[in-house]
Every structure is written in C-alpha cells, then in structure tokens.
PDB file of N, CA and C in Angstrom:
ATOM      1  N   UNK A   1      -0.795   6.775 -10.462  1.00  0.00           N
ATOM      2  CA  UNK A   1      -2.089   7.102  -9.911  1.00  0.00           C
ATOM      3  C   UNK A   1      -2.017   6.893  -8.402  1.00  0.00           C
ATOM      4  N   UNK A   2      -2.736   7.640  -7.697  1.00  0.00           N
ATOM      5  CA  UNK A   2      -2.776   7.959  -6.464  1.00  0.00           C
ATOM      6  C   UNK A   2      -4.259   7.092  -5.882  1.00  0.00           C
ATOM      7  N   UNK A   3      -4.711   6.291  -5.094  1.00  0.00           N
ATOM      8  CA  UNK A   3      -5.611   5.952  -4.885  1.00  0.00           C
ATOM      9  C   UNK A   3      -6.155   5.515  -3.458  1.00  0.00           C
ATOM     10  N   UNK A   4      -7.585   6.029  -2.936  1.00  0.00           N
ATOM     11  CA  UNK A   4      -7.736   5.815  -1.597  1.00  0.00           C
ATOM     12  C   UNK A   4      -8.064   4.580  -1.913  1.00  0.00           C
ATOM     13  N   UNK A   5      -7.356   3.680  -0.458  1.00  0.00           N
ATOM     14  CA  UNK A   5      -7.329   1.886  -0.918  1.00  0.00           C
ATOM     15  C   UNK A   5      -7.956   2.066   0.499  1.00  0.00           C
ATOM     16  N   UNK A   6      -8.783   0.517   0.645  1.00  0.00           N
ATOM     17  CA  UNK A   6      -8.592   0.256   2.314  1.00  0.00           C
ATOM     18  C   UNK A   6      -8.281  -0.217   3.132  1.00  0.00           C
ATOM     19  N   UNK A   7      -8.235  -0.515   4.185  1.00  0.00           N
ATOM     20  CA  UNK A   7      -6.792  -1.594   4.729  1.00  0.00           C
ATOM     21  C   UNK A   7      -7.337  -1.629   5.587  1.00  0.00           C
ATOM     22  N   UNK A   8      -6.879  -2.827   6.797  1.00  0.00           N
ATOM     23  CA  UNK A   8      -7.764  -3.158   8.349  1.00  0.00           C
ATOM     24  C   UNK A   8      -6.548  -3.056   8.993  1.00  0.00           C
ATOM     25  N   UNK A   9      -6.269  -2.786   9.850  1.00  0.00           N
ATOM     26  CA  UNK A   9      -5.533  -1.832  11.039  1.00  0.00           C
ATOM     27  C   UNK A   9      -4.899  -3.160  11.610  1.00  0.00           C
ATOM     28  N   UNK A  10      -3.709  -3.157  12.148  1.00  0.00           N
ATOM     29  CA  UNK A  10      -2.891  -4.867  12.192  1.00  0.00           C
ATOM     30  C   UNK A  10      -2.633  -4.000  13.775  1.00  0.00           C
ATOM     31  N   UNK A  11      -1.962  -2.968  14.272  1.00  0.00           N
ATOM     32  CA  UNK A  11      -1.489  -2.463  15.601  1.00  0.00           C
ATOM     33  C   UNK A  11      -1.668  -0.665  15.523  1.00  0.00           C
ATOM     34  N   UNK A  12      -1.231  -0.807  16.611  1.00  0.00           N
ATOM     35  CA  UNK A  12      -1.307   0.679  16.803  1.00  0.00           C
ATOM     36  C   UNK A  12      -0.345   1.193  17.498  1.00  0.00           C
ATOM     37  N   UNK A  13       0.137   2.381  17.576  1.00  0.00           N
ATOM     38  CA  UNK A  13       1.052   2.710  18.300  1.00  0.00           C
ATOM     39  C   UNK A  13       1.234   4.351  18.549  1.00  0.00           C
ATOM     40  N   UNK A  14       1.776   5.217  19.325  1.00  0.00           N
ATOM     41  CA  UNK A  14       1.889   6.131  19.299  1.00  0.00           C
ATOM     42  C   UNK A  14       3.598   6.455  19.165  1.00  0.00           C
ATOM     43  N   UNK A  15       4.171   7.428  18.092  1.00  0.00           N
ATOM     44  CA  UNK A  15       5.654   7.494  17.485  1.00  0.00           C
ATOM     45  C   UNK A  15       5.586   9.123  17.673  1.00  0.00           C
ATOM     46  N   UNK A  16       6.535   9.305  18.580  1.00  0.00           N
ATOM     47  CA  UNK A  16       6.710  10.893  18.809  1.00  0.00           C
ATOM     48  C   UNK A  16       5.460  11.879  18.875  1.00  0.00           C
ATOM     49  N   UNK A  17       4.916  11.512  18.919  1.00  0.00           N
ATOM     50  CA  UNK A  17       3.178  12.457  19.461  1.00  0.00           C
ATOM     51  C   UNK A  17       2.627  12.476  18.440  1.00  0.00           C
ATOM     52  N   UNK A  18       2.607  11.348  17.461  1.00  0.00           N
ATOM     53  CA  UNK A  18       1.786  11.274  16.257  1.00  0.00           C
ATOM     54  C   UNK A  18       1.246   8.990  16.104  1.00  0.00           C
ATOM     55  N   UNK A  19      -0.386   9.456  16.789  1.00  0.00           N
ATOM     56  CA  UNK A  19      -1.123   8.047  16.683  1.00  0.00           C
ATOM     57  C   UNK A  19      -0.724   7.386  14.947  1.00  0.00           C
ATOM     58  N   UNK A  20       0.011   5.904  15.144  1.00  0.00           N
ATOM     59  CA  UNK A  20       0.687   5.251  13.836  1.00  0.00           C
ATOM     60  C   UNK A  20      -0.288   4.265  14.005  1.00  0.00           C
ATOM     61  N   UNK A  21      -0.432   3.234  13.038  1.00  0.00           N
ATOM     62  CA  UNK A  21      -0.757   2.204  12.590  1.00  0.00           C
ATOM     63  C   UNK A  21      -0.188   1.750  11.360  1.00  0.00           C
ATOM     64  N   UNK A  22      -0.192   0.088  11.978  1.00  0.00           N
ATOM     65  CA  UNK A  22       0.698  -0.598  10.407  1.00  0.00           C
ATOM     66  C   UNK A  22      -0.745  -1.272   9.847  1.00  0.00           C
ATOM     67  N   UNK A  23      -1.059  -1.147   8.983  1.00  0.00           N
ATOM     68  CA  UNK A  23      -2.394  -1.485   7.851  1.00  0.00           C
ATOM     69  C   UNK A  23      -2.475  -2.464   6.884  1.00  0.00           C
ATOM     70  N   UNK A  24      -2.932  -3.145   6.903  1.00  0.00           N
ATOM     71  CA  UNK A  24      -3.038  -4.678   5.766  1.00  0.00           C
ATOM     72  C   UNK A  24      -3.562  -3.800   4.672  1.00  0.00           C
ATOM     73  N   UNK A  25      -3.310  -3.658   3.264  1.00  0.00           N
ATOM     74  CA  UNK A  25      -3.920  -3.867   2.101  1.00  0.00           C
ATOM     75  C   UNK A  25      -3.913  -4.949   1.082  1.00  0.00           C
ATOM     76  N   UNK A  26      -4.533  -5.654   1.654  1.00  0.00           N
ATOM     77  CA  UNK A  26      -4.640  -7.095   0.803  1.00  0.00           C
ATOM     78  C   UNK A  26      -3.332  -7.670   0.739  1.00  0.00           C
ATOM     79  N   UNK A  27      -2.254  -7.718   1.707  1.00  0.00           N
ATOM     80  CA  UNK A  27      -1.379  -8.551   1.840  1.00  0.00           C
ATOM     81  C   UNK A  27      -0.226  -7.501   1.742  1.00  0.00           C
ATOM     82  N   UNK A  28      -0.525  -6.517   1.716  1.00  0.00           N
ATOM     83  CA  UNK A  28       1.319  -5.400   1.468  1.00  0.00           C
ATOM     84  C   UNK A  28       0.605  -4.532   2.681  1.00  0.00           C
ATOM     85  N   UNK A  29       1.518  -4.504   3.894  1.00  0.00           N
ATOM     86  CA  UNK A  29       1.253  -3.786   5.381  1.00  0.00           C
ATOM     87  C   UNK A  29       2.756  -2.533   4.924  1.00  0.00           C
ATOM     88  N   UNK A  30       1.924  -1.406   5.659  1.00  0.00           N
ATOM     89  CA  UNK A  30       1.921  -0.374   5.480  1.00  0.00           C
ATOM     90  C   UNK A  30       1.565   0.542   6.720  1.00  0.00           C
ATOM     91  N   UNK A  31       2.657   2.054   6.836  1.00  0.00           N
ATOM     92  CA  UNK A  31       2.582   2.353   8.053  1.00  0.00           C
ATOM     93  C   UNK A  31       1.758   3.522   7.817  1.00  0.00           C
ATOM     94  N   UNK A  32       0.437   3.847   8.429  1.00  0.00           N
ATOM     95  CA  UNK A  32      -0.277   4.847   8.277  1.00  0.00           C
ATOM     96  C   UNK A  32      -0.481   6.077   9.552  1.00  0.00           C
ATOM     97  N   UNK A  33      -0.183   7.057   9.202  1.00  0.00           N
ATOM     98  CA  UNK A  33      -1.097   7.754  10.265  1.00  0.00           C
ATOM     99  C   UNK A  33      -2.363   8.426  10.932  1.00  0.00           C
ATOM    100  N   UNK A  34      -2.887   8.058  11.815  1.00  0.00           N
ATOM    101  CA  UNK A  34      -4.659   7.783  12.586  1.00  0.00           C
ATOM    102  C   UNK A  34      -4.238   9.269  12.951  1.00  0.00           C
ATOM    103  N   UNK A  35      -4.064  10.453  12.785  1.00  0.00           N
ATOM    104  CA  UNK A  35      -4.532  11.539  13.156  1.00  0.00           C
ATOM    105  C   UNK A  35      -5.747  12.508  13.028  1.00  0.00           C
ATOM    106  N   UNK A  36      -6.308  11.762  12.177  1.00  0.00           N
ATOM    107  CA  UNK A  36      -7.738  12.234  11.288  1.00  0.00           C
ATOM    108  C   UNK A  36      -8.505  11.154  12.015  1.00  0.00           C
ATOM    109  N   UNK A  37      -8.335   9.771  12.205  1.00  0.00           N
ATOM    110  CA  UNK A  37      -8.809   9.093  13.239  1.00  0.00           C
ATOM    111  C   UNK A  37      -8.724   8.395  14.357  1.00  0.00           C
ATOM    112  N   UNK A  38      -8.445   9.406  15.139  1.00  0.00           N
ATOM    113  CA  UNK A  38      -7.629   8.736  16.480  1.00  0.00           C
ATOM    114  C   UNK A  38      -8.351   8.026  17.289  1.00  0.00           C
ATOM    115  N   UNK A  39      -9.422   7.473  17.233  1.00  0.00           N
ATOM    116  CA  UNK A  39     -10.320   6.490  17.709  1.00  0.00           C
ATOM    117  C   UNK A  39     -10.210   5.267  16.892  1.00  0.00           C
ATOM    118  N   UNK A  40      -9.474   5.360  15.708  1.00  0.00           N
ATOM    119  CA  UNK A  40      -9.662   4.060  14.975  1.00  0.00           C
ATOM    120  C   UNK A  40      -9.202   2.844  15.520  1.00  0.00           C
ATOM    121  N   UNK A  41      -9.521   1.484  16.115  1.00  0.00           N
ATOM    122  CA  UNK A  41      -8.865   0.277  16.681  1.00  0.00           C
ATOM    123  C   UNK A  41      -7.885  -1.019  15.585  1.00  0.00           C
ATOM    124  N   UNK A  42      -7.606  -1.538  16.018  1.00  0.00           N
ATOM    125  CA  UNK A  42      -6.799  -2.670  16.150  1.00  0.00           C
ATOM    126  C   UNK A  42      -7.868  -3.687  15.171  1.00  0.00           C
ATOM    127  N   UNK A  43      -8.610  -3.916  13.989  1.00  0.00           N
ATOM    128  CA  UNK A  43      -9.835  -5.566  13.226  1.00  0.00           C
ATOM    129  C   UNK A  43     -10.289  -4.126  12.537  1.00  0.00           C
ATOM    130  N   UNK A  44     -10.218  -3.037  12.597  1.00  0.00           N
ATOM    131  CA  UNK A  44     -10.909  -2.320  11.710  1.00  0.00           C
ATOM    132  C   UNK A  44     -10.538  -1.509  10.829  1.00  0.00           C
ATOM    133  N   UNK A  45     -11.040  -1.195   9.462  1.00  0.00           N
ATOM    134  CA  UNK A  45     -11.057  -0.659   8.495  1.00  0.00           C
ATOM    135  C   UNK A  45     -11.066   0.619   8.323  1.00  0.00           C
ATOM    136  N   UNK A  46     -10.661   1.038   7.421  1.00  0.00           N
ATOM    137  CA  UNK A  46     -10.213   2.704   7.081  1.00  0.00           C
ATOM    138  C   UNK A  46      -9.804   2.642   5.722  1.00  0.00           C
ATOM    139  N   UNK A  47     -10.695   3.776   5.061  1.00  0.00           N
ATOM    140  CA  UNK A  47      -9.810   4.366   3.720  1.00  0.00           C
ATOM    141  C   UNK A  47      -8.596   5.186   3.871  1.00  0.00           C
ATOM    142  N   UNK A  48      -7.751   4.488   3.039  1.00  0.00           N
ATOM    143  CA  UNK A  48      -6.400   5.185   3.555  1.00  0.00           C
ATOM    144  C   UNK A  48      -5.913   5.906   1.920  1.00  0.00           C
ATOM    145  N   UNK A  49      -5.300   7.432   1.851  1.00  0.00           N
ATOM    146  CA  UNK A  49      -4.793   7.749   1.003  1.00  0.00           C
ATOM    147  C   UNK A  49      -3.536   9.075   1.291  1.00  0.00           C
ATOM    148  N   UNK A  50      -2.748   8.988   0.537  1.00  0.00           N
ATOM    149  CA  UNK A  50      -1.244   8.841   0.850  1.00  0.00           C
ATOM    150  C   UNK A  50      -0.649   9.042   2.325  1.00  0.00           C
ATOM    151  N   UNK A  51      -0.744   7.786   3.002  1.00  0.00           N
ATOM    152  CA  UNK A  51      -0.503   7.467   4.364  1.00  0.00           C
ATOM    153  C   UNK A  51      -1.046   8.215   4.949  1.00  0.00           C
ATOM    154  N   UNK A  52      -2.487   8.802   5.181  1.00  0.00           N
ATOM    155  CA  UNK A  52      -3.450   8.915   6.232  1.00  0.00           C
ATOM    156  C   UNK A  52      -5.022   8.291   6.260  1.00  0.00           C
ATOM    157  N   UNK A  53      -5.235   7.613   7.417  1.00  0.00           N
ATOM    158  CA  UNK A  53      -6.493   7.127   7.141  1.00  0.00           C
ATOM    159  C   UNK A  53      -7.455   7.935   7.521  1.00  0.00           C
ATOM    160  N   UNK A  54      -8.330   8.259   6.486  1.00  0.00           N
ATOM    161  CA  UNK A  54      -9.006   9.031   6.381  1.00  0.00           C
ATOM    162  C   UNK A  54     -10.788   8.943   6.837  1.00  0.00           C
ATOM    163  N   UNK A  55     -11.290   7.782   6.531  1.00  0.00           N
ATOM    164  CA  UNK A  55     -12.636   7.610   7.282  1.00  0.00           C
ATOM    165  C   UNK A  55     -12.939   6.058   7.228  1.00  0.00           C
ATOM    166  N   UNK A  56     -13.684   5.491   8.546  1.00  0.00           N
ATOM    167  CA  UNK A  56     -13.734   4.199   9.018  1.00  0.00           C
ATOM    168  C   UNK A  56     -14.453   3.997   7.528  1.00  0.00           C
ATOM    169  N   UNK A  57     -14.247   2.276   7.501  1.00  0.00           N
ATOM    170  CA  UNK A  57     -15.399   1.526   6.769  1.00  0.00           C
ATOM    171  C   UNK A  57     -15.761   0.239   6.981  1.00  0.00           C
ATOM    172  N   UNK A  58     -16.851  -0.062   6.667  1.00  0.00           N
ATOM    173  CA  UNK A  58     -17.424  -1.509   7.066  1.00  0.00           C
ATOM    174  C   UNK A  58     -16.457  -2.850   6.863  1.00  0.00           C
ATOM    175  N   UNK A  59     -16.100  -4.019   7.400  1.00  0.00           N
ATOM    176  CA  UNK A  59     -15.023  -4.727   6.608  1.00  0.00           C
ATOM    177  C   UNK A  59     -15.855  -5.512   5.308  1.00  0.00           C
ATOM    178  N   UNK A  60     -17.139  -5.319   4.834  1.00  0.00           N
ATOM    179  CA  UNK A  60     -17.362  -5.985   3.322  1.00  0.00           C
ATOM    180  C   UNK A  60     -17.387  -4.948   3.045  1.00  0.00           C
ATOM    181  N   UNK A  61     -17.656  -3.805   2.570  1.00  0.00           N
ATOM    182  CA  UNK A  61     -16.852  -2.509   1.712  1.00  0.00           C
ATOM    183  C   UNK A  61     -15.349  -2.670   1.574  1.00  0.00           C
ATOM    184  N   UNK A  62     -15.058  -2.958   2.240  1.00  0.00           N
ATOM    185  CA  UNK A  62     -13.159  -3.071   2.359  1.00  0.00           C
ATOM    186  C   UNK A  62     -13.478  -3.941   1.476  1.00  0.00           C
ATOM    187  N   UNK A  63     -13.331  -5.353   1.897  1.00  0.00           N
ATOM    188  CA  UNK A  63     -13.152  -6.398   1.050  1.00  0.00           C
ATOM    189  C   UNK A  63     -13.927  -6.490  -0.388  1.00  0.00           C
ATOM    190  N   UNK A  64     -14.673  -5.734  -0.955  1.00  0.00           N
ATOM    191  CA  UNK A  64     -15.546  -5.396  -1.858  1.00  0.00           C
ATOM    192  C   UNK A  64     -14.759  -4.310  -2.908  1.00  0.00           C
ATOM    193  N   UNK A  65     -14.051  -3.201  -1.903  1.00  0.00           N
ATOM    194  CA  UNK A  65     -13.092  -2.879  -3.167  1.00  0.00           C
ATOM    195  C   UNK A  65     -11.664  -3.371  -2.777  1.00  0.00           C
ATOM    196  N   UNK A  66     -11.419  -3.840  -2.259  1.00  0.00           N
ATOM    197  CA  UNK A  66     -10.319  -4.350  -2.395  1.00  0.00           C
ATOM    198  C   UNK A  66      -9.842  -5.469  -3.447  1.00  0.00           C
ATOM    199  N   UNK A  67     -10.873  -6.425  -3.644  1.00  0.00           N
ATOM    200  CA  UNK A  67     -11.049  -7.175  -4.619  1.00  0.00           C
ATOM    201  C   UNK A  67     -11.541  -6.683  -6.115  1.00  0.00           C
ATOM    202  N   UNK A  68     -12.206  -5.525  -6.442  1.00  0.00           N
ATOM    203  CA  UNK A  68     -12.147  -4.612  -6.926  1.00  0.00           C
ATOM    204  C   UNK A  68     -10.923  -4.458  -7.802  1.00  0.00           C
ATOM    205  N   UNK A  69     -10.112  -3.815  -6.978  1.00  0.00           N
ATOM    206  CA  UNK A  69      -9.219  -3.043  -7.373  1.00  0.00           C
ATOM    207  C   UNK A  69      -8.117  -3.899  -8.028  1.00  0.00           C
ATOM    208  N   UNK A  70      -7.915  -5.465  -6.824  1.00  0.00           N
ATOM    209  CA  UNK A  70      -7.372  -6.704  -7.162  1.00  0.00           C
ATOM    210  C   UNK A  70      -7.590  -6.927  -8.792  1.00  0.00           C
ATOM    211  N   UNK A  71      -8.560  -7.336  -9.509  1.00  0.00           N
ATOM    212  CA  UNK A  71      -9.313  -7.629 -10.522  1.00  0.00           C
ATOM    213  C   UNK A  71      -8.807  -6.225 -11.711  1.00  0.00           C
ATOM    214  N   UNK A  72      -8.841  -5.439 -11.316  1.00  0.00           N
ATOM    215  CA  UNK A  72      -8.387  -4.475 -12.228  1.00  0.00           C
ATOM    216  C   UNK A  72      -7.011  -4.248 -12.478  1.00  0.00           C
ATOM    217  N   UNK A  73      -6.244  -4.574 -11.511  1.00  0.00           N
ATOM    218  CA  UNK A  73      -4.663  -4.308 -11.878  1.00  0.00           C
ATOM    219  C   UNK A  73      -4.413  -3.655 -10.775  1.00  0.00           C
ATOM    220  N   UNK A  74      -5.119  -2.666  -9.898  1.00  0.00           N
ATOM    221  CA  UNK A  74      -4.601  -1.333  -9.323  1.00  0.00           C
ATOM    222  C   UNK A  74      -4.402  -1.229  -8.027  1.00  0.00           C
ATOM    223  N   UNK A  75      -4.032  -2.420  -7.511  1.00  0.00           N
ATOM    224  CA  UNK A  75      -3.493  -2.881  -6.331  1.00  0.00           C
ATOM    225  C   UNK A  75      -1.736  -3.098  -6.563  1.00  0.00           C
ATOM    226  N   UNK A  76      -1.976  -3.823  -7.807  1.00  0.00           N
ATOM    227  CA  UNK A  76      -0.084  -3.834  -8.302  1.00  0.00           C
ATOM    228  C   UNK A  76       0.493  -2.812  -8.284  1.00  0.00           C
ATOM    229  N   UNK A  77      -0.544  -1.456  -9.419  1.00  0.00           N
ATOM    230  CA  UNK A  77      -0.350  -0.435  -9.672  1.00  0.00           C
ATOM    231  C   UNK A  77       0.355   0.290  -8.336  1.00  0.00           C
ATOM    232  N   UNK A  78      -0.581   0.700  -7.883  1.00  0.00           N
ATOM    233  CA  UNK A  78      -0.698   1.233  -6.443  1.00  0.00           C
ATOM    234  C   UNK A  78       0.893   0.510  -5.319  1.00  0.00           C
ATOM    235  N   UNK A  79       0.598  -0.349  -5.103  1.00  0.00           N
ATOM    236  CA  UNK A  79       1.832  -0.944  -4.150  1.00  0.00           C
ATOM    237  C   UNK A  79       3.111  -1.686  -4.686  1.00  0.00           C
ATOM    238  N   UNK A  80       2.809  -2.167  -6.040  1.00  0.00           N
ATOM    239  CA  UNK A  80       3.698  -2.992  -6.831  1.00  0.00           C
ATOM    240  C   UNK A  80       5.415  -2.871  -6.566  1.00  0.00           C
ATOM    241  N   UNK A  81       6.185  -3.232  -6.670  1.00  0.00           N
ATOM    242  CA  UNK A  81       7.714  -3.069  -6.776  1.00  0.00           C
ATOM    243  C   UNK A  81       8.186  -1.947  -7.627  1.00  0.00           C
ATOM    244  N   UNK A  82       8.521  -1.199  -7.113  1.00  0.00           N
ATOM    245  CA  UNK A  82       9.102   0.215  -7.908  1.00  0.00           C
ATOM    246  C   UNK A  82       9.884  -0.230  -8.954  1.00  0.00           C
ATOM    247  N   UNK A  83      11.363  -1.101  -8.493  1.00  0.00           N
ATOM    248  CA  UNK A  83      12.329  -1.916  -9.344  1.00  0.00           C
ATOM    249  C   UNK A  83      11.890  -2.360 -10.714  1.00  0.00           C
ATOM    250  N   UNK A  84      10.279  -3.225  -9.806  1.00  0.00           N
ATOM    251  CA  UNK A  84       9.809  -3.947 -11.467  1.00  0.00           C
ATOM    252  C   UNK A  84       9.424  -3.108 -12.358  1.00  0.00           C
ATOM    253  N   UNK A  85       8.448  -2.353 -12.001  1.00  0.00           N
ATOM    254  CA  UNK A  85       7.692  -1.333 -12.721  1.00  0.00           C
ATOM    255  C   UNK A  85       8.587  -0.246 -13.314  1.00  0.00           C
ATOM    256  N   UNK A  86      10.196  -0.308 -13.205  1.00  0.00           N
ATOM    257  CA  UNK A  86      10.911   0.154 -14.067  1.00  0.00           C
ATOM    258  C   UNK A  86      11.520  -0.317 -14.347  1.00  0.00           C
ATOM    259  N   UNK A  87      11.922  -1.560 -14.635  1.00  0.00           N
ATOM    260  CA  UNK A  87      12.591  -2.358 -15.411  1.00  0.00           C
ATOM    261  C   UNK A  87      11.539  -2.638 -16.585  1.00  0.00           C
ATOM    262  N   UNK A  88      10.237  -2.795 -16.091  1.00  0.00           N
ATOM    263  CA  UNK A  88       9.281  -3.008 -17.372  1.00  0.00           C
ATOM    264  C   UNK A  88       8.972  -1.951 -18.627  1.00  0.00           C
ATOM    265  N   UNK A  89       9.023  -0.386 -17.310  1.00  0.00           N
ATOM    266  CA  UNK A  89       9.015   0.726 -18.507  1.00  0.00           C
ATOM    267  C   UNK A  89      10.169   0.976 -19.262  1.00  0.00           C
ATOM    268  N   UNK A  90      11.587   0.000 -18.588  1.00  0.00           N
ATOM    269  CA  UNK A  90      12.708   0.453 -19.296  1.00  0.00           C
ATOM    270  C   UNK A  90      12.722  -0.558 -20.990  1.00  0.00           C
ATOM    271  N   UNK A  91      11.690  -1.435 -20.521  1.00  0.00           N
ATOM    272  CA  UNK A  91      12.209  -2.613 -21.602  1.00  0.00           C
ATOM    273  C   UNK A  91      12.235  -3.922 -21.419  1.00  0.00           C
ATOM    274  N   UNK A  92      11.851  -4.157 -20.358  1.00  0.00           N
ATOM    275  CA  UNK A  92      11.865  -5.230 -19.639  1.00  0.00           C
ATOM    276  C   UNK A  92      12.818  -6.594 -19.211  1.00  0.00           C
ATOM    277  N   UNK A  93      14.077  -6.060 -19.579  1.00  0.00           N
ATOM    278  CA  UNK A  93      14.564  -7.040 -18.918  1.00  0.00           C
ATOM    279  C   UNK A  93      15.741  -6.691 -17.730  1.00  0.00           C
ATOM    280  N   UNK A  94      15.491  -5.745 -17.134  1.00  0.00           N
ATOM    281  CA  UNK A  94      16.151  -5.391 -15.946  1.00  0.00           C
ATOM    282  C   UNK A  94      17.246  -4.511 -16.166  1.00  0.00           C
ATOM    283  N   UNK A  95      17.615  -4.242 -17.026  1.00  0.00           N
ATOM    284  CA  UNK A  95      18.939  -3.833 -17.048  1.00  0.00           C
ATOM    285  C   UNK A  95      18.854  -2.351 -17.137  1.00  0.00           C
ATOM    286  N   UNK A  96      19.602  -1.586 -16.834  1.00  0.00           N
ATOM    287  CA  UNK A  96      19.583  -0.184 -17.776  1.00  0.00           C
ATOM    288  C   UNK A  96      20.546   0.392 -18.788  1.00  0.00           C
ATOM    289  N   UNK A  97      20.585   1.079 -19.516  1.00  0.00           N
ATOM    290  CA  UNK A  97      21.111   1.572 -20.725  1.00  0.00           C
ATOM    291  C   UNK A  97      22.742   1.111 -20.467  1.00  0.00           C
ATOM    292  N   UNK A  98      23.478   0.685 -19.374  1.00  0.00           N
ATOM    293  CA  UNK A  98      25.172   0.283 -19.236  1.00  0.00           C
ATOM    294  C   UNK A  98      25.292  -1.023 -19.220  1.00  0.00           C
ATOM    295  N   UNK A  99      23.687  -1.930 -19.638  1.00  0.00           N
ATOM    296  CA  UNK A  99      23.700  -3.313 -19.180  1.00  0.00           C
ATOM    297  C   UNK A  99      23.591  -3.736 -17.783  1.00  0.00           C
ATOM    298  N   UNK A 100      23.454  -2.870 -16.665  1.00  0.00           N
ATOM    299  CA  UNK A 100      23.811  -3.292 -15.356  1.00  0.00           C
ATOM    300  C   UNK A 100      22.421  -3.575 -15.228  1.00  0.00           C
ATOM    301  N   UNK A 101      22.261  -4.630 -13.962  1.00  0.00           N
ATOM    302  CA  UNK A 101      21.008  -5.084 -13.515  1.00  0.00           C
ATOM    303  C   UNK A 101      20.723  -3.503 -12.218  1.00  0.00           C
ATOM    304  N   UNK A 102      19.584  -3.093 -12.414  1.00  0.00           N
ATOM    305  CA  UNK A 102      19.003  -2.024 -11.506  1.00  0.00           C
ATOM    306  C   UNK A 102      19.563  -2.525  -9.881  1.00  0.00           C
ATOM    307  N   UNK A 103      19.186  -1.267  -9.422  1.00  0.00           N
ATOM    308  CA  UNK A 103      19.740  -1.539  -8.052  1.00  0.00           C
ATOM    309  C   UNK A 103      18.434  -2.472  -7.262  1.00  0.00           C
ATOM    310  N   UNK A 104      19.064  -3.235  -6.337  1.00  0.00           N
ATOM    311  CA  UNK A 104      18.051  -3.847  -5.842  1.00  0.00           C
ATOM    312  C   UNK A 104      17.289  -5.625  -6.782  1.00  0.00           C
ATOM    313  N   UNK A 105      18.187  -5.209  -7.891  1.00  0.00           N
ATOM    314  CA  UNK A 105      17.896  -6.608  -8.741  1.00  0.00           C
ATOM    315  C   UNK A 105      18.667  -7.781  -9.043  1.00  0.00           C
ATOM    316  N   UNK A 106      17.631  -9.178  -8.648  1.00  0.00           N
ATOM    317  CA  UNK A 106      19.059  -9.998  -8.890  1.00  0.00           C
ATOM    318  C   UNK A 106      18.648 -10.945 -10.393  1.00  0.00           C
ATOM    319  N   UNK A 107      19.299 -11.041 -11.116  1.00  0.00           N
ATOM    320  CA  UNK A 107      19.506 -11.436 -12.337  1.00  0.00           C
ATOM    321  C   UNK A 107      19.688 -12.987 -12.234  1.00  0.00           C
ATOM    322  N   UNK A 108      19.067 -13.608 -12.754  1.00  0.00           N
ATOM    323  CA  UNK A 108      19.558 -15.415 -12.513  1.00  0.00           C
ATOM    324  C   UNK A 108      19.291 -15.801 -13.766  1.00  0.00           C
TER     325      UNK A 108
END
C-alpha cells in the first residue's frame, strides 16, 4: 500500500535544479521533493506521497495521523525493512529456499 504520510521538514536544499528536503516521519527521515511546494520551510509539515510533498499541514494534524497510522500498523507497513517484511512473507526465519540468510541479514 501506497500512503500519503506526513512528515516535518528537517533541511532543505537545492540538488541539480530540483528544491530537496530530508523529512521526519515519525522517526524514519526521508528525502523528498518540494517542487509542488517550493515555499515549504525548515519546523513544517507536509503530506508527502511517493517522495513529493504535496500540501502544507498543521503540526497537530501531522501528529494526529501520524499516531494514527502508528496504532494501526501502517507506518511499519509503509517504511518498515524490506529484508524483514520478506523474510516474514518467506516464512519467517530469514533464510531463503538454499538455506542462505537474505542479503543484508545477519543471523545470530
């Protein structure tokens, strides 16, 4: 699932003639691009969906679904570890069908 999340704006920067920002979503920062809002600052909020932020929002709306979404699962969903989330659909214990631990996994 694909989902507009919202995130508060950590910097800003301009990368080859395209306005960037790196974006807090509840603790997983993320590089977005402000071309849809190139006025957006540095403490403020934006719905962001697949890396563009798309329209300002208040920071208790943010924090309102963000916690939201927290509470439902769909923050994991959404940002979670690719690795895990297929090691879990494989079966869950990391390995794949040769016994090898997935790439990126360490086995202890």
């Amino acid at each position: 699932m694909c989902l507009a999340v919202p995130g508060k704006v950590l910097g800003v920067e301009e990368r080859n003639g395209t306005r960037m920002a790196s974006v807090d979503f509840g603790g997983v920062v993320k590089e977005v691009c402000l071309e849809y809002l190139p006025d957006l600052q540095v403490g403020e909020y934006a719905i962001v969906h697949v890396g563009f932020a798309l329209q300002r929002l208040d920071e208790e709306s943010a924090r309102r679904t963000l916690e939201l979404f927290e509470n439902l699962g769909m923050l994991q969903e959404e940002f979670g570890d690719p690795w895990e989330q297929a090691a879990a659909e494989a079966g869950g214990d990391g390995l794949g069908p040769d016994g090898a631990a997935a790439a990126g996994e360490v086995l202890r």
